[in-house]
Protein backbone atom coordinates (compact mmCIF):
# COMPACT_ATOMS: atom_id res chain seq x y z
CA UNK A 1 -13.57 4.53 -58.65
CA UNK A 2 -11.88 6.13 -56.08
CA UNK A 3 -10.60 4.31 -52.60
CA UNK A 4 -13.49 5.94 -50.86
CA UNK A 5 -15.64 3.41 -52.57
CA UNK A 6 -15.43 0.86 -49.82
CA UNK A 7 -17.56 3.08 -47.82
CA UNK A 8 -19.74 3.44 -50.27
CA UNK A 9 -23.69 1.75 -49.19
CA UNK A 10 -24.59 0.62 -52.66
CA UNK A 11 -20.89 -1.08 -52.80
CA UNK A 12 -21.18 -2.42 -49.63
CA UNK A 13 -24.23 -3.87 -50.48
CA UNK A 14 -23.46 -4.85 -54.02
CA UNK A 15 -20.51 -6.85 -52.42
CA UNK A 16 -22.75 -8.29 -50.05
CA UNK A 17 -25.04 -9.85 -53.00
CA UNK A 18 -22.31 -10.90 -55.15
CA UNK A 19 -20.88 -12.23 -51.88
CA UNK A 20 -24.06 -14.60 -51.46
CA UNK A 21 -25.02 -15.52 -55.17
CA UNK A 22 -21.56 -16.41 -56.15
CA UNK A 23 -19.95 -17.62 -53.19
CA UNK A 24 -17.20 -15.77 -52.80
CA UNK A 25 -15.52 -14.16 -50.12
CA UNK A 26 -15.67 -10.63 -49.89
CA UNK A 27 -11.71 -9.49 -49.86
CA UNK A 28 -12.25 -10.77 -53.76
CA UNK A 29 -14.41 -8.61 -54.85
CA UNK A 30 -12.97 -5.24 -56.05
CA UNK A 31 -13.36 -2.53 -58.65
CA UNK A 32 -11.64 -4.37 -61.18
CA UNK A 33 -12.50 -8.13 -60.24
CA UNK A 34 -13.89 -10.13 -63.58
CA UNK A 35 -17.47 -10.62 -63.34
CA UNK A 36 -16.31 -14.34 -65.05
CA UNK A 37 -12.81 -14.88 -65.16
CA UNK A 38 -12.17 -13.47 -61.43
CA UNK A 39 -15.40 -14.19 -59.55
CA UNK A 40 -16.33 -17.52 -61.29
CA UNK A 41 -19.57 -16.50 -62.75
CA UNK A 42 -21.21 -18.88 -65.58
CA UNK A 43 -24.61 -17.70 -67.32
CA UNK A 44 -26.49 -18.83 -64.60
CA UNK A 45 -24.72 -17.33 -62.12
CA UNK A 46 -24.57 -13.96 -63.98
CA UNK A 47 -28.28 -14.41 -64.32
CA UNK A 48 -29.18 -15.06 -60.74
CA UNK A 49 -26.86 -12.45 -59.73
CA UNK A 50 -28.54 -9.69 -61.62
CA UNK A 51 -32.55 -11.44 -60.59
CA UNK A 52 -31.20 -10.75 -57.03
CA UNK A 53 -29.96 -7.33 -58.16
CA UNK A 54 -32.40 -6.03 -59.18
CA UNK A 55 -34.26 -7.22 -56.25
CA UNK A 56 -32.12 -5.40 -54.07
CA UNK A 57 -32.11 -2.31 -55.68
CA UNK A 58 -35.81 -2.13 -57.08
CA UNK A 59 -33.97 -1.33 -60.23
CA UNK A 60 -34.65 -3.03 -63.50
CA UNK A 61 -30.82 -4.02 -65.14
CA UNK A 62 -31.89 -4.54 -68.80
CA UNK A 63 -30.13 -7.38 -71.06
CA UNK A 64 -27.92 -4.85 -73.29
CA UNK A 65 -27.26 -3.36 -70.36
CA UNK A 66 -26.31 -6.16 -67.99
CA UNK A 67 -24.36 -7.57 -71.29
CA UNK A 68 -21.62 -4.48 -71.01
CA UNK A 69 -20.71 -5.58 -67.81
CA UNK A 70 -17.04 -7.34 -67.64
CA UNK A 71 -16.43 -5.97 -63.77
CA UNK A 72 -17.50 -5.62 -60.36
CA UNK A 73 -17.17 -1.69 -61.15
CA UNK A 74 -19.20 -1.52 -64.08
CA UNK A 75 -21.69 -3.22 -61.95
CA UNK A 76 -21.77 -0.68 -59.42
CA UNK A 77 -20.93 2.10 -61.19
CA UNK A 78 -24.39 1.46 -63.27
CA UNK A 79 -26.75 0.74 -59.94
CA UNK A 80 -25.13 4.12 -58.65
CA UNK A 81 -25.90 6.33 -61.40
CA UNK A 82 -29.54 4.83 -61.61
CA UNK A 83 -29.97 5.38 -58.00
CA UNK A 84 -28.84 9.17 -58.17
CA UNK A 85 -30.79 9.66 -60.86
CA UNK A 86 -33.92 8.36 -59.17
CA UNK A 87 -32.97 10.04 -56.26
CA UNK A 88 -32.23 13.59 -58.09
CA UNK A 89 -35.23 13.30 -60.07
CA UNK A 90 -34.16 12.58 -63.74
């Protein structure tokens, strides 16, 4: 992602989530932060997280897909391309 991702909406608001389900402060969370190792998530966490996701987003986040997350990016990067593509039709 490039730096212009911080004024991104969906990242700003994907910060803001993982912000409030995992408790941590949002300076932490970048493109490359560890869903696990860097942000602390467990299974529950990671589960919660994507429940309130998916909320959010009034996007569905499959299992196989959510399970090819390891970053913050990946995250985003995913919500992004299925909110283009709902937005540009496909």
């Amino acid at each position: 992602m490039d730096p212009s991702y911080q004024q991104d909406p969906i990242f700003a608001k994907t910060v803001a989530v993982v912000c409030e389900v995992l408790k941590v402060k949002p300076e932490t969370v970048t493109p490359q932060s560890r869903i696990k190792e860097d942000l602390g998530a467990d299974s529950l966490d990671t589960v919660s997280l994507l429940m309130t996701l998916e909320d959010e987003f009034k996007e569905p986040i499959s299992d196989d897909t959510a399970k090819t997350f390891v970053t913050f990016g990946d995250v985003v990067a995913y919500i992004s391309s299925r909110k283009t593509a709902t937005v540009t039709g496909v």
